[in-house]
C-alpha atoms as a PDB file:
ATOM      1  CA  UNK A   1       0.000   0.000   0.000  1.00  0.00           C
ATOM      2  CA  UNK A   2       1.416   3.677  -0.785  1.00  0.00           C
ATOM      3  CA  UNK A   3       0.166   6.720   0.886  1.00  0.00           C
ATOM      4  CA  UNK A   4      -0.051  10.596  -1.123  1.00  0.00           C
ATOM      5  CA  UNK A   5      -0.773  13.152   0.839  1.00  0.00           C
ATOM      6  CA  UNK A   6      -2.039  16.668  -0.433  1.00  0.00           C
ATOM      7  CA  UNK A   7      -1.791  20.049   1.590  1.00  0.00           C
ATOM      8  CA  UNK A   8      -5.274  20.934   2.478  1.00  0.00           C
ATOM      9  CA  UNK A   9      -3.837  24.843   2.280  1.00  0.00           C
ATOM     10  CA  UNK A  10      -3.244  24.369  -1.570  1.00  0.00           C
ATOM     11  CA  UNK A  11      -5.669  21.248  -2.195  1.00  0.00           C
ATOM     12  CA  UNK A  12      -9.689  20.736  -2.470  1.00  0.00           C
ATOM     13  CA  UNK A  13     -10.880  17.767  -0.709  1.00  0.00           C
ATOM     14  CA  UNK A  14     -13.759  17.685  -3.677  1.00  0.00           C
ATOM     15  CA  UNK A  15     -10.987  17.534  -6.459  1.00  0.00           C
ATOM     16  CA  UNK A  16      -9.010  15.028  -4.439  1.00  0.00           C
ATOM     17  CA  UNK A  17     -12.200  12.727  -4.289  1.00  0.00           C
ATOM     18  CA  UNK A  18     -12.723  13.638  -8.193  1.00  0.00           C
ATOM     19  CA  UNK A  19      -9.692  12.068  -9.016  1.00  0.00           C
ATOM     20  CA  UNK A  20     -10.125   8.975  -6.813  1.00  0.00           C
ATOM     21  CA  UNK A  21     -13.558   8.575  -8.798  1.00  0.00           C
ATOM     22  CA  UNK A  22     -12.019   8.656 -12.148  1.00  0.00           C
ATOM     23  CA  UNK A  23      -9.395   6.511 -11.026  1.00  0.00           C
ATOM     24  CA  UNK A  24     -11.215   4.201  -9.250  1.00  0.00           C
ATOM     25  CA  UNK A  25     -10.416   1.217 -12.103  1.00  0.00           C
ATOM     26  CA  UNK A  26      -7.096   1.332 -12.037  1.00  0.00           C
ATOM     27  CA  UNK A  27      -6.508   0.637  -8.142  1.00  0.00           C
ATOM     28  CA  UNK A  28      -8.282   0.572  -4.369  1.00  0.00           C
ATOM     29  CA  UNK A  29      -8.089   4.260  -3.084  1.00  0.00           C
ATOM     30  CA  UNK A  30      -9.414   5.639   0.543  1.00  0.00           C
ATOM     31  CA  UNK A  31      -9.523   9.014   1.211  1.00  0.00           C
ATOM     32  CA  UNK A  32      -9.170  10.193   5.066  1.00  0.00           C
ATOM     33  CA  UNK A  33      -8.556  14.027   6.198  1.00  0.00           C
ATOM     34  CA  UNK A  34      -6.053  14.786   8.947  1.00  0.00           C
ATOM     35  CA  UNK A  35      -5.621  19.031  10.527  1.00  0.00           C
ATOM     36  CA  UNK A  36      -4.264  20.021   8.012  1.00  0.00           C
ATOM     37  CA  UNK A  37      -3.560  17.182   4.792  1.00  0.00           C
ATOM     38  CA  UNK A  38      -6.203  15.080   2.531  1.00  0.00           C
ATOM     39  CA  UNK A  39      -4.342  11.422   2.712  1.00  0.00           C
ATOM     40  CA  UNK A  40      -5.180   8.999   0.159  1.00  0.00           C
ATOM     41  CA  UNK A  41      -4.229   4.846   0.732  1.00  0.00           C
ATOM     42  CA  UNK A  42      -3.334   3.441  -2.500  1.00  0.00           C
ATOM     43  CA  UNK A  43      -3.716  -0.028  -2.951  1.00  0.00           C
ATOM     44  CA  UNK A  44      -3.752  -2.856  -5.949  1.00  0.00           C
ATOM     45  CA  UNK A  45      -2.102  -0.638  -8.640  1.00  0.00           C
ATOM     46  CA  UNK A  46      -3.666  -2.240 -12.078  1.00  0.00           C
ATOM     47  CA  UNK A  47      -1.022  -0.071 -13.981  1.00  0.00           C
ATOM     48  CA  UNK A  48       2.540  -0.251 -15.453  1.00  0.00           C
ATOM     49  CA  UNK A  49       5.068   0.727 -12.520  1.00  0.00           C
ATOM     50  CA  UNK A  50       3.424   2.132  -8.445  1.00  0.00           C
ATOM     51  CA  UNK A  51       5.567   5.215  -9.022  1.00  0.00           C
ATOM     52  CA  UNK A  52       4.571   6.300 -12.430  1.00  0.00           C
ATOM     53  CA  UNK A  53       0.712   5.577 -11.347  1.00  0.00           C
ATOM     54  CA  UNK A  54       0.888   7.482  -8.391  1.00  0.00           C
ATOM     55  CA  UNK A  55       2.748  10.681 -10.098  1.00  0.00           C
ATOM     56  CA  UNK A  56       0.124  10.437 -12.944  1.00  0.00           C
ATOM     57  CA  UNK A  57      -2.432  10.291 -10.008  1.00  0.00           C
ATOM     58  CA  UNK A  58      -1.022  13.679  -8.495  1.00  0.00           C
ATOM     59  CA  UNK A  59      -0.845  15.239 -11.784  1.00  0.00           C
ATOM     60  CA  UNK A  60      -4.332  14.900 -12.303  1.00  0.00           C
ATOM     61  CA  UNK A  61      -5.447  15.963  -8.968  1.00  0.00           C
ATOM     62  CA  UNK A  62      -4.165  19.052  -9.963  1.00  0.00           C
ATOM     63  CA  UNK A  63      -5.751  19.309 -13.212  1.00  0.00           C
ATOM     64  CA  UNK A  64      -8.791  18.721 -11.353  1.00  0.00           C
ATOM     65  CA  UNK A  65      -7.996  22.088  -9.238  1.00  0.00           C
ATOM     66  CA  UNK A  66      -7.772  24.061 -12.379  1.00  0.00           C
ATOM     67  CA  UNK A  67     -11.302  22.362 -13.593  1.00  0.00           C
ATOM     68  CA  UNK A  68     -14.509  24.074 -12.248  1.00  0.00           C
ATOM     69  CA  UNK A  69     -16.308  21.812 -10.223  1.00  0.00           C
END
């Protein structure tokens, strides 16, 4: 299991849990908030390498902070 963990001063918990929906076939994902950071588990990676997945997984997190929601 791999943990990311997004600033809560520079992240949206709703564009965090838009990501984990549009992800949600590629691996297990749970989404917990802590004072001040979103953390999301990351679990059963159906994807090339863990590290790519999870950097492509960031990326779009913050695509989905420059998308209107």
């Amino acid at each position: 299991m791999s943990t990311v963990e997004f600033d809560k001063k520079i992240f949206r918990l709703k564009a965090v849990k838009s990501a984990v929906k549009d992800y949600k076939d590629f691996a297990d994902f749970e989404v917990t908030e802590k004072k001040d950071r979103i953390v999301v588990k990351v679990d059963n990676v159906d994807y090339e390498s863990k590290e790519v997945f999870l950097g492509e997984f960031g990326n779009y997190v913050i695509h989905k902070m420059s998308v209107r929601q």
